[in-house]
C-alpha atoms as a PDB file:
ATOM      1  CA  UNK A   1     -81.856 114.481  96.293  1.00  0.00           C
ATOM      2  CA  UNK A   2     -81.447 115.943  92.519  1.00  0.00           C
ATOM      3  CA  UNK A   3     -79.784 118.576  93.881  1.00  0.00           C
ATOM      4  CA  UNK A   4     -77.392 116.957  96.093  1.00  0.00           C
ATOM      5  CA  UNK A   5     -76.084 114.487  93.306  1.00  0.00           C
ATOM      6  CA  UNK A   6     -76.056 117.749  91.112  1.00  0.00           C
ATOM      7  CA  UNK A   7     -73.255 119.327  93.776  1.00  0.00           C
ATOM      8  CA  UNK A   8     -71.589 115.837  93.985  1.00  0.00           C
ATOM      9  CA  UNK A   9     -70.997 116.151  90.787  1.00  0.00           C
ATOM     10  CA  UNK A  10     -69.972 119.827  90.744  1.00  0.00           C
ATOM     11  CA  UNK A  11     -67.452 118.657  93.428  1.00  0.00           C
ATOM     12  CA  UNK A  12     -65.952 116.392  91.713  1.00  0.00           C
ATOM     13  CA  UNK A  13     -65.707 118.266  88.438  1.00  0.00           C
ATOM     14  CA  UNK A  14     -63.965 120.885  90.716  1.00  0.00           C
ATOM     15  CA  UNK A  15     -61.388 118.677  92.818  1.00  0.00           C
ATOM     16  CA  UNK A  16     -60.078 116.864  89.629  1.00  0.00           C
ATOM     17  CA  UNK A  17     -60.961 119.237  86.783  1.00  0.00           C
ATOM     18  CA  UNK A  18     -60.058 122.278  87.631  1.00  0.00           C
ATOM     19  CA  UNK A  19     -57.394 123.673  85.408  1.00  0.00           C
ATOM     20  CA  UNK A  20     -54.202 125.431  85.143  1.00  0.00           C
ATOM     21  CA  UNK A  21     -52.353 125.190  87.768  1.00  0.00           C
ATOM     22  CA  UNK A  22     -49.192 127.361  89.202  1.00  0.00           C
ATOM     23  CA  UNK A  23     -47.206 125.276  92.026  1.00  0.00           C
ATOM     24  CA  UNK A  24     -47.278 122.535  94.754  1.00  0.00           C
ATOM     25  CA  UNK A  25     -44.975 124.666  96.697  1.00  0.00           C
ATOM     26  CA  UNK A  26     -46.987 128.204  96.664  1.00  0.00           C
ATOM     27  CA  UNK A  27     -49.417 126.981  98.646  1.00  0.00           C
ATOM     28  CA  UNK A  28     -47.465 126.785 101.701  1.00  0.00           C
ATOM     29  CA  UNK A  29     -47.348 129.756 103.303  1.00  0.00           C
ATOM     30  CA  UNK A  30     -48.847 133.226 101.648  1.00  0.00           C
ATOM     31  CA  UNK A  31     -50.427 131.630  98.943  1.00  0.00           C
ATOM     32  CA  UNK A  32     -52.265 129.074 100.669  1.00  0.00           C
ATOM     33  CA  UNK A  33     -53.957 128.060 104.077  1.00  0.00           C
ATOM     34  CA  UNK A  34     -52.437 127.490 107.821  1.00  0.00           C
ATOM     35  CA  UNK A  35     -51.177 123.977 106.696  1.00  0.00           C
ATOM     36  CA  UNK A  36     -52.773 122.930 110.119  1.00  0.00           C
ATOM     37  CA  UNK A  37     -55.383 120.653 111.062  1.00  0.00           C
ATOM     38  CA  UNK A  38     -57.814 122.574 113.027  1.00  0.00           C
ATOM     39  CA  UNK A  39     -60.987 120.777 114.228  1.00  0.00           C
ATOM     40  CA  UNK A  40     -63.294 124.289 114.027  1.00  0.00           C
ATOM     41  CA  UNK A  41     -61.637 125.493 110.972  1.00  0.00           C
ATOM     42  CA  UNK A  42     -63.965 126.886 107.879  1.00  0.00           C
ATOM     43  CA  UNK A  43     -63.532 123.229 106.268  1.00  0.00           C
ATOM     44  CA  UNK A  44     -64.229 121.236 109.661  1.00  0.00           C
ATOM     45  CA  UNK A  45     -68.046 122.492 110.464  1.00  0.00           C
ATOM     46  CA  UNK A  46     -71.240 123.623 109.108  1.00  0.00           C
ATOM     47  CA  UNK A  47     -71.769 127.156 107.577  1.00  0.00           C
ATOM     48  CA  UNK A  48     -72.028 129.487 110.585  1.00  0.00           C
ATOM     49  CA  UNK A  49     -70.934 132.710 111.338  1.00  0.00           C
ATOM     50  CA  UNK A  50     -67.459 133.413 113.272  1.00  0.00           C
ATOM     51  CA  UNK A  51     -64.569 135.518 113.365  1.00  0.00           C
ATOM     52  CA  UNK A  52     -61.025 133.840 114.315  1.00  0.00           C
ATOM     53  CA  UNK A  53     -57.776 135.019 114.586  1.00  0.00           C
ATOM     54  CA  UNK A  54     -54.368 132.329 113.760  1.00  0.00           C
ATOM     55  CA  UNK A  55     -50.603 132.882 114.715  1.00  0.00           C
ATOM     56  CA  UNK A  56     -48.054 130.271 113.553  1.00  0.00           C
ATOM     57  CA  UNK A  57     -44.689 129.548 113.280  1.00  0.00           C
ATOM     58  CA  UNK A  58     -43.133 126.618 110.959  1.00  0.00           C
ATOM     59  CA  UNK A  59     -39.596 125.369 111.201  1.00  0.00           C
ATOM     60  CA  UNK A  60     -38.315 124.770 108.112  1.00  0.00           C
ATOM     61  CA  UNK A  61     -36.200 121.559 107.012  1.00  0.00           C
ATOM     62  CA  UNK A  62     -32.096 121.581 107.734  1.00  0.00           C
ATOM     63  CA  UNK A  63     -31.926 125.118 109.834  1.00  0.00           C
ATOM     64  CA  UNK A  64     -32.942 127.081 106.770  1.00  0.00           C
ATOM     65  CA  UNK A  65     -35.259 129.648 108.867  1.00  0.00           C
ATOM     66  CA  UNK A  66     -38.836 130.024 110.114  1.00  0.00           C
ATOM     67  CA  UNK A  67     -42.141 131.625 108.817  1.00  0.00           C
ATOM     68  CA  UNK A  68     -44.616 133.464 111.028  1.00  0.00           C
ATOM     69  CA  UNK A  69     -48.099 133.692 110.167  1.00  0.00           C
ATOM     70  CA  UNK A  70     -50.695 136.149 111.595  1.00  0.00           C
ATOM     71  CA  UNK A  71     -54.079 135.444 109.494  1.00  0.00           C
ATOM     72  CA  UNK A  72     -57.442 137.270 110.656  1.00  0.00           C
ATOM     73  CA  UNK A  73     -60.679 135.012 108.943  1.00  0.00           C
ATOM     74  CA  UNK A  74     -63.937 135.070 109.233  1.00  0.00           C
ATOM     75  CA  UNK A  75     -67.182 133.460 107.977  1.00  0.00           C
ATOM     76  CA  UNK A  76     -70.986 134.389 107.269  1.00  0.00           C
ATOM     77  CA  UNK A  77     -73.421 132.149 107.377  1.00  0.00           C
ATOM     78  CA  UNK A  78     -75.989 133.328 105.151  1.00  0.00           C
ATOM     79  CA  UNK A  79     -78.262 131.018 105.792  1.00  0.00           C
ATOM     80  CA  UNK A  80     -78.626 127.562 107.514  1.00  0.00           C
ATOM     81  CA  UNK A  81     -76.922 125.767 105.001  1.00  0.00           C
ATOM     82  CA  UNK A  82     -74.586 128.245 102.852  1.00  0.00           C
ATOM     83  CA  UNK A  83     -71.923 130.818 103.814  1.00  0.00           C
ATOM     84  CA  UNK A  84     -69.049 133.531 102.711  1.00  0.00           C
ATOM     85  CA  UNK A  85     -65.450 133.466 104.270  1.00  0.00           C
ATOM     86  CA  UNK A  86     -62.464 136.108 103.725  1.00  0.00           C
ATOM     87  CA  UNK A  87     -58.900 135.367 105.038  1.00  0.00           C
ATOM     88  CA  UNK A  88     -56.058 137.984 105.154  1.00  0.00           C
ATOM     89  CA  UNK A  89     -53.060 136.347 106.223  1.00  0.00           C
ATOM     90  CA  UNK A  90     -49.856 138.358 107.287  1.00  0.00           C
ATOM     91  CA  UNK A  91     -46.054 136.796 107.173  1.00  0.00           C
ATOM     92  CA  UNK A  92     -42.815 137.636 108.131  1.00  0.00           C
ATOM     93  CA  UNK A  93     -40.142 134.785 106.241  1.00  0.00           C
ATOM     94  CA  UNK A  94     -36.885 134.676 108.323  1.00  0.00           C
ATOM     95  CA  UNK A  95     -35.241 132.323 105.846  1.00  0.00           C
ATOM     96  CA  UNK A  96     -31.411 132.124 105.608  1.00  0.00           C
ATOM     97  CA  UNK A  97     -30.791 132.648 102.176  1.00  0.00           C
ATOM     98  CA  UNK A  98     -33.772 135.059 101.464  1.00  0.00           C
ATOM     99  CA  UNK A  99     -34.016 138.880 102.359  1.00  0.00           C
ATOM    100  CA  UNK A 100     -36.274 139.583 105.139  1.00  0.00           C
ATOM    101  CA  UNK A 101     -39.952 139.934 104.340  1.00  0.00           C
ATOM    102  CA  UNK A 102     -42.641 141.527 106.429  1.00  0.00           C
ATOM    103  CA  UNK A 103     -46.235 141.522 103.934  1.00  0.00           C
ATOM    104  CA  UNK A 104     -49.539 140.828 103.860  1.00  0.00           C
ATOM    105  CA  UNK A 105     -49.998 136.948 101.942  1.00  0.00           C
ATOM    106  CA  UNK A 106     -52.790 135.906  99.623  1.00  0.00           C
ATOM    107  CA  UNK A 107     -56.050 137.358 100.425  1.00  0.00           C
ATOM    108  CA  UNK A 108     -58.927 134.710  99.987  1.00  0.00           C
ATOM    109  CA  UNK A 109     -62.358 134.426  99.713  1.00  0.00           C
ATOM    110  CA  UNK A 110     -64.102 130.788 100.424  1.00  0.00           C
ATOM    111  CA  UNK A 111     -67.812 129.721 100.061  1.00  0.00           C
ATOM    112  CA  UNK A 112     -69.278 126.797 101.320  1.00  0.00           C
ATOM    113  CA  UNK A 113     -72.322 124.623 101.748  1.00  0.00           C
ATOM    114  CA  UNK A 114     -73.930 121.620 103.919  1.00  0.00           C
ATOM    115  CA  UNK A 115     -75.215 118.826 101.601  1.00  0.00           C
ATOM    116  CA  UNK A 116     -76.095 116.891 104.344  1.00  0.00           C
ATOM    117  CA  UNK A 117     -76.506 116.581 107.543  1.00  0.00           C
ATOM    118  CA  UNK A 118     -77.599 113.928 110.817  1.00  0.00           C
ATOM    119  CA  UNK A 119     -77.642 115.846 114.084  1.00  0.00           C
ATOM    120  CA  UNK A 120     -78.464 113.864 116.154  1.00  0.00           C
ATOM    121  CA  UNK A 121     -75.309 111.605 115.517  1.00  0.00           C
ATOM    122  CA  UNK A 122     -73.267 114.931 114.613  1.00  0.00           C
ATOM    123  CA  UNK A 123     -73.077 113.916 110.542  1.00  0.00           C
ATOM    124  CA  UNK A 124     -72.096 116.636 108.750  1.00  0.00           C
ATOM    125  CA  UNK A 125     -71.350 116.546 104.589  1.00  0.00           C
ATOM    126  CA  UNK A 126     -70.250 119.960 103.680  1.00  0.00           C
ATOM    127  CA  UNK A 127     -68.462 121.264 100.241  1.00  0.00           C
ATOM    128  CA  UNK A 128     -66.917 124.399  99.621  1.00  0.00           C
ATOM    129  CA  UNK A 129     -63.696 125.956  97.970  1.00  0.00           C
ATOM    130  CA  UNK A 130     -61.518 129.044  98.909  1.00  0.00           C
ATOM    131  CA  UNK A 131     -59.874 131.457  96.103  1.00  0.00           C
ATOM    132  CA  UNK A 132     -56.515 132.979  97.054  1.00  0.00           C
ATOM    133  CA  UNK A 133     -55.819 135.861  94.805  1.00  0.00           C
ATOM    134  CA  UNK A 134     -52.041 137.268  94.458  1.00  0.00           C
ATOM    135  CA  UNK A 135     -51.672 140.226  97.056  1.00  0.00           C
ATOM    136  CA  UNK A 136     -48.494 138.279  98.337  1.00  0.00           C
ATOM    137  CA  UNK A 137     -44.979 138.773  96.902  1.00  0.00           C
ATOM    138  CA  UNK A 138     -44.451 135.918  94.838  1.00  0.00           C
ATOM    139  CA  UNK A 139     -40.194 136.455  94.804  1.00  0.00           C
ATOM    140  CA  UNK A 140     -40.037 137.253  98.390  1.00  0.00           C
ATOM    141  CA  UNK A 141     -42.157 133.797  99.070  1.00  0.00           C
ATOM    142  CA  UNK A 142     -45.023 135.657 100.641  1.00  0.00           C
ATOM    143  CA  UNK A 143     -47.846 134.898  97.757  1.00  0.00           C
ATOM    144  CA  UNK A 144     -48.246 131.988  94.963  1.00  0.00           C
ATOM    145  CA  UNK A 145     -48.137 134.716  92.002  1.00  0.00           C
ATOM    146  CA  UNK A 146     -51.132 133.288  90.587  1.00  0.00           C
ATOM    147  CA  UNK A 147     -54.970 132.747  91.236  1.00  0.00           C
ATOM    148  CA  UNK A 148     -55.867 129.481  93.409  1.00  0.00           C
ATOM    149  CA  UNK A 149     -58.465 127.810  93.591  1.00  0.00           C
ATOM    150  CA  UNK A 150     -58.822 125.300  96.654  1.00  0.00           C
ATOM    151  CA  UNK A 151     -62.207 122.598  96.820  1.00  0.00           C
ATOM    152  CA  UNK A 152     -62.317 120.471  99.208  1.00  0.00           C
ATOM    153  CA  UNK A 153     -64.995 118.165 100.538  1.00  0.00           C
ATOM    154  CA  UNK A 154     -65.516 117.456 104.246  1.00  0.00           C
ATOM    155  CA  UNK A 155     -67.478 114.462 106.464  1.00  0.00           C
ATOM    156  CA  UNK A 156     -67.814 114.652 110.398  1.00  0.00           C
ATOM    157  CA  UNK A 157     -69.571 111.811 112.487  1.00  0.00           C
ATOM    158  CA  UNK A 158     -69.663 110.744 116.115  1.00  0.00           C
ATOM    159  CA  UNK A 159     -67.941 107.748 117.153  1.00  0.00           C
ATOM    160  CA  UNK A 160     -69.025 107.937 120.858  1.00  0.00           C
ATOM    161  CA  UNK A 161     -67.756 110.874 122.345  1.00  0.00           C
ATOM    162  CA  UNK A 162     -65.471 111.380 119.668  1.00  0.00           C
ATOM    163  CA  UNK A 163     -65.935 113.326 117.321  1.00  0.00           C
ATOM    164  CA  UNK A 164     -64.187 111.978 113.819  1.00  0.00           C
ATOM    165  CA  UNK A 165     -63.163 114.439 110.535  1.00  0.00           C
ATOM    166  CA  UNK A 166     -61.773 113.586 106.978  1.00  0.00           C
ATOM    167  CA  UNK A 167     -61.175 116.285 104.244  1.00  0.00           C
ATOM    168  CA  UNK A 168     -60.318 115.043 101.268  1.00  0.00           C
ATOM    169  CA  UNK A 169     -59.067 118.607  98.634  1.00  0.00           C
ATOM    170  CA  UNK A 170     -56.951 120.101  96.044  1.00  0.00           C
ATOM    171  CA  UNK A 171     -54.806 123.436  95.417  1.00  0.00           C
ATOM    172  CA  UNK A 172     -55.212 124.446  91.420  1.00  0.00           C
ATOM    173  CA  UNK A 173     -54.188 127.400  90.059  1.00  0.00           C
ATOM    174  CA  UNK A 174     -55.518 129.573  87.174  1.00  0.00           C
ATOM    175  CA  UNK A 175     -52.204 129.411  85.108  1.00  0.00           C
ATOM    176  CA  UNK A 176     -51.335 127.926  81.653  1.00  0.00           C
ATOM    177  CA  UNK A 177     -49.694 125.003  82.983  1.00  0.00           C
ATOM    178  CA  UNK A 178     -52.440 122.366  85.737  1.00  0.00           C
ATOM    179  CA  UNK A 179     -50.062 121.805  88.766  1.00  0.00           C
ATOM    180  CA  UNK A 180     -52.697 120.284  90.911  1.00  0.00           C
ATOM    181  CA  UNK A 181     -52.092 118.471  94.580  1.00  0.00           C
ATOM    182  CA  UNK A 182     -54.109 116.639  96.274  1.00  0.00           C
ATOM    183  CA  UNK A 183     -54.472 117.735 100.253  1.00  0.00           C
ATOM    184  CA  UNK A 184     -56.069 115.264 102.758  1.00  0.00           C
ATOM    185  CA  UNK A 185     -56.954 115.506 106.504  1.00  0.00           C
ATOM    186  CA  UNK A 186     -58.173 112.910 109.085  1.00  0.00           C
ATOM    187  CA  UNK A 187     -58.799 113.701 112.559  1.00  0.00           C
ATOM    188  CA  UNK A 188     -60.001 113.060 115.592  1.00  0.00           C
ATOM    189  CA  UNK A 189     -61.638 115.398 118.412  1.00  0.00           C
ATOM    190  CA  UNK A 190     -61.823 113.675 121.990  1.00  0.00           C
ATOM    191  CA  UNK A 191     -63.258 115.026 125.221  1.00  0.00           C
ATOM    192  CA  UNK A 192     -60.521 114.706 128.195  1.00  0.00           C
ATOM    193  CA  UNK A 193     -62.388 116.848 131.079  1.00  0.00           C
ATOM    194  CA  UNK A 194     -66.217 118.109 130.430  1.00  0.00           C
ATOM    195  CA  UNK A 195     -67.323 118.770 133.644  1.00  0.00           C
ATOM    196  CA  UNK A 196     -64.728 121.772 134.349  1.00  0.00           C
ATOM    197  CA  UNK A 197     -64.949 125.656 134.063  1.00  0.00           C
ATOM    198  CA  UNK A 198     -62.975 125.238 131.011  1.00  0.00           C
ATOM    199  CA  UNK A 199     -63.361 122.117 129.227  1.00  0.00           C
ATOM    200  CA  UNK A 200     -60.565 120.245 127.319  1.00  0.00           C
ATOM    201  CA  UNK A 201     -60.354 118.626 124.292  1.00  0.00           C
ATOM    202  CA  UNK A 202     -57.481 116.603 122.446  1.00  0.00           C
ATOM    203  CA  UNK A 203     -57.055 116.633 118.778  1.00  0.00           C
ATOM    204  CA  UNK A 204     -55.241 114.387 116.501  1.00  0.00           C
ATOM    205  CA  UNK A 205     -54.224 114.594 113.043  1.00  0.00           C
ATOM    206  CA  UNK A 206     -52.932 113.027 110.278  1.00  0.00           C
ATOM    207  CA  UNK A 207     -52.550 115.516 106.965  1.00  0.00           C
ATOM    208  CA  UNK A 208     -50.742 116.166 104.018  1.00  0.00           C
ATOM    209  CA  UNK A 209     -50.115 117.431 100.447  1.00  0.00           C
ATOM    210  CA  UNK A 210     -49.622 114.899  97.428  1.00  0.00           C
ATOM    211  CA  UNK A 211     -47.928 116.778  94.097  1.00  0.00           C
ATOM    212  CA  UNK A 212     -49.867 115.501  90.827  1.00  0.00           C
ATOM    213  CA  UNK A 213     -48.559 117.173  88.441  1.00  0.00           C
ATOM    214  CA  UNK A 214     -46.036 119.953  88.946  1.00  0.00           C
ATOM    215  CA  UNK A 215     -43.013 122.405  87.660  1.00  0.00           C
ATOM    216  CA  UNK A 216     -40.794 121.832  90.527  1.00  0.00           C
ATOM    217  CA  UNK A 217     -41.412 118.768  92.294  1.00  0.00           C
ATOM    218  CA  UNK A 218     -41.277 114.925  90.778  1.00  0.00           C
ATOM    219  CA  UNK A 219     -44.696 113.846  90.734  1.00  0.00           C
ATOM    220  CA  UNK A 220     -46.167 112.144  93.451  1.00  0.00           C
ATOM    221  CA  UNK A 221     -43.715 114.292  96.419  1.00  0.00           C
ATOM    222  CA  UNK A 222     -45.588 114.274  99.433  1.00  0.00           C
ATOM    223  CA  UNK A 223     -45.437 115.866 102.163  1.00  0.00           C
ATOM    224  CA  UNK A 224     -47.839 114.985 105.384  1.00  0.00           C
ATOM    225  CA  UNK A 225     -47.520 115.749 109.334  1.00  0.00           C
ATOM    226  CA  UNK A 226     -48.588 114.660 112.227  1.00  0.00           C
ATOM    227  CA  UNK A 227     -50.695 117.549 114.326  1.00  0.00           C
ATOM    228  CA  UNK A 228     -51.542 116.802 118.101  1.00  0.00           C
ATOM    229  CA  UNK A 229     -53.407 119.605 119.843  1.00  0.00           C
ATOM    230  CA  UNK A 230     -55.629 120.704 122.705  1.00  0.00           C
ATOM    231  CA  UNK A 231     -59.153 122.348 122.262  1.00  0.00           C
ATOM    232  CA  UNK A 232     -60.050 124.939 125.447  1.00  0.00           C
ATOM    233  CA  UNK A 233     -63.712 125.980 125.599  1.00  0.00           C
ATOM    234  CA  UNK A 234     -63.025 129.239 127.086  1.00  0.00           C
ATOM    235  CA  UNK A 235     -66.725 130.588 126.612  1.00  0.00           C
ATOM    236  CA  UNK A 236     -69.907 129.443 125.253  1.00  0.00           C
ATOM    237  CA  UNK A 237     -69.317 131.402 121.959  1.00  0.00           C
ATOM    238  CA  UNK A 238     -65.137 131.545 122.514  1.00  0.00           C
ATOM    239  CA  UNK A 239     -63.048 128.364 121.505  1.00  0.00           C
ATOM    240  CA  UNK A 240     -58.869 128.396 121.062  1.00  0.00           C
ATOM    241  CA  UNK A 241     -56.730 125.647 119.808  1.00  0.00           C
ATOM    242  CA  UNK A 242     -53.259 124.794 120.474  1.00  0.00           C
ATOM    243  CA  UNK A 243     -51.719 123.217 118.169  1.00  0.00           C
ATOM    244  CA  UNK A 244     -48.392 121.795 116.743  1.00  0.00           C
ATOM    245  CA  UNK A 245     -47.138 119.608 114.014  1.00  0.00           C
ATOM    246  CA  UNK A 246     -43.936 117.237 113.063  1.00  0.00           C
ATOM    247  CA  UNK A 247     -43.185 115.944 109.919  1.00  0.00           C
ATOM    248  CA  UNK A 248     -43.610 112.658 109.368  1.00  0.00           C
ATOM    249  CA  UNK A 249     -43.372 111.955 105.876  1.00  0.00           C
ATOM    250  CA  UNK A 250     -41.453 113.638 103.071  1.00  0.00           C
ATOM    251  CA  UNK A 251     -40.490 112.534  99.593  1.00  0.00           C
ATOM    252  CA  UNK A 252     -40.152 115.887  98.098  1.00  0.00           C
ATOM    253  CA  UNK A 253     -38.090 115.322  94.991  1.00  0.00           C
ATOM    254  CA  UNK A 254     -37.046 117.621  92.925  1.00  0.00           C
ATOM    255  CA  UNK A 255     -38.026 117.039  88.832  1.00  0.00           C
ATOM    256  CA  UNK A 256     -34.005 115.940  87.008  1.00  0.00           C
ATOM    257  CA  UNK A 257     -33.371 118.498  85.309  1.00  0.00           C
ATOM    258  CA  UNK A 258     -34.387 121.036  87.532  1.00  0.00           C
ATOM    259  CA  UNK A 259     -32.011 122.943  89.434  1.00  0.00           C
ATOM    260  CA  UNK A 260     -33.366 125.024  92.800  1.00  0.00           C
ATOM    261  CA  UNK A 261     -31.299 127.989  94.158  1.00  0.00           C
ATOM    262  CA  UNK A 262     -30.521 128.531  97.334  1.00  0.00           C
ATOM    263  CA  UNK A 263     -32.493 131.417  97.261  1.00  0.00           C
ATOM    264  CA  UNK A 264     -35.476 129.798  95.523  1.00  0.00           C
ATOM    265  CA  UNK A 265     -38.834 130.266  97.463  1.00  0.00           C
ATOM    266  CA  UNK A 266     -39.327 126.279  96.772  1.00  0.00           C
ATOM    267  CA  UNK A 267     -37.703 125.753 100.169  1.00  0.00           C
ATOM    268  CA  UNK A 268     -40.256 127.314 101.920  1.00  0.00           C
ATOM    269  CA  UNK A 269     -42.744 124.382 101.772  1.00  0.00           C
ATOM    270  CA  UNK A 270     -40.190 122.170 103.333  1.00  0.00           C
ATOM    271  CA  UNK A 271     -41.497 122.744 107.125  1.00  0.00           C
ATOM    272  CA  UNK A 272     -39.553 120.328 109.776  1.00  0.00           C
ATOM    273  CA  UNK A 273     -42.084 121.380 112.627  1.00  0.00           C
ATOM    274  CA  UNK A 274     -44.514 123.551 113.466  1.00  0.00           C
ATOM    275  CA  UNK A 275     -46.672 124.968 116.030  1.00  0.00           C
ATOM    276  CA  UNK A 276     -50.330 127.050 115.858  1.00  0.00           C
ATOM    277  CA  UNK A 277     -52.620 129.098 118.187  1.00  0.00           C
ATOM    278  CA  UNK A 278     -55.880 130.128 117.050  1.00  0.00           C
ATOM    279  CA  UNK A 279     -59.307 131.338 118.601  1.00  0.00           C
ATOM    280  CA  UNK A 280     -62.067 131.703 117.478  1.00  0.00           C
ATOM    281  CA  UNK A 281     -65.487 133.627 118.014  1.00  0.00           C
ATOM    282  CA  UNK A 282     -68.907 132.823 117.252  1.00  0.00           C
ATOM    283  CA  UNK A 283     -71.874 135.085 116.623  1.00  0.00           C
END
């Protein structure tokens, strides 16, 4: 129990402490995750070991463009309770006012662990944190320019059939200046046909990205989506997702003061609508 309250506490120190920071908007596309809510992603489940492959396109806001994202991930579990993730993400920005980019994003690394767990009511506590480091471009939009770190901590239960998640995180970067957000997922997984040669799930999402503290954007801009989705059980070991997502809130607000080009990678975080396919292996 110590040592449960001892990463508790880690966690916390991590999601709130973590400092120096380098932008609310560089963690949209290359220098941050899929920005979709995916039920068996690295943050949704236990440590065990997978390999998955994403593709996604966003819409950005007022006809600016769109942003393709090709990201091959995988995890290790190195034990029961503790495992090692990479991600290598690939983008190609088609933005109006931006040149055309083709490069590999922010290459990450992630480690996580399973504080606690009920499985017979499929309770899962699990804590973990990715690292993006700056392979992306950061003038082209295809990387955050700076190191960032990502905690996060997760909680899945049953509710009947359904299977419920919450991740509650933050995107930090190891700058001069803390620019923390705070990132939050809830979801639901629910079974629509079991007894089939390919089962089907549905997935539901609420998620978004609050600004604490930042160089661009006024504190407190949000920006959260809803993601609907289907889960097909294609194999025992082989899973894809379909996924999409609308925007349902935005008060991104730029700081006074602060004038944004049109040609300002900024814009790239302001995503209309998107949609995501991923599938995923496991060993």
């Amino acid at each position: 129990m110590r040592r449960y309250l001892t990463l508790a506490c880690a966690a916390l120190s991590l999601l709130f402490g973590v400092s120096e920071a380098g932008a609310h908007h560089a963690a949209g596309h290359g220098g941050g995750g899929s920005g979709f809510y995916n039920p068996f992603s690295t943050q949704s489940r236990p440590p065990r070991t997978f390999l998955s492959f994403t593709f996604s396109v966003d819409g950005l806001d007022d006809g600016l463009g769109e942003v393709l994202r090709y990201q091959l991930s995988g995890e290790y579990a190195v034990t029961r309770r503790f495992s090692l993730g990479l991600r290598i993400p690939f983008v190609s920005i088609r933005e109006k006012f931006l040149p055309k980019t083709d490069s590999i994003g922010d290459v990450s690394m992630s480690f996580k662990g399973l504080l606690w767990s009920k499985p017979a009511k499929r309770m899962n506590l699990t804590l973990g944190s990715g690292i993006s480091f700056p392979t992306g471009k950061e003038s082209t939009g295809a990387g955050a320019g700076t190191v960032l770190i990502s905690p996060y901590l997760n909680y899945t239960m049953a509710l009947g059939p359904v299977d419920f998640y919450t991740t509650l995180g933050s995107s930090v970067a190891a700058a001069n200046e803390a620019s923390p957000t705070f990132d939050y997922n809830l979801g639901f997984n629910i079974p629509l046909v079991k007894d089939a040669p390919v089962p089907l799930h549905l997935f539901f999402a609420f998620q978004g990205s609050t600004s604490i503290r930042d160089d661009v954007f006024a504190n407190g801009s949000t920006k959260a989506y809803l993601t609907p989705g289907l889960i097909l059980y294609l194999r025992e070991r082989l899973i894809a997702t379909l996924g999409a997502k609308v925007s349902v809130l935005d008060t991104l607000k730029v700081k006074p003061g602060v004038a944004l080009s049109k040609t300002s990678t900024s814009l790239l975080s302001d995503v209309r609508a998107g949609f995501n396919f991923n599938v995923d292996y496991f060993f």
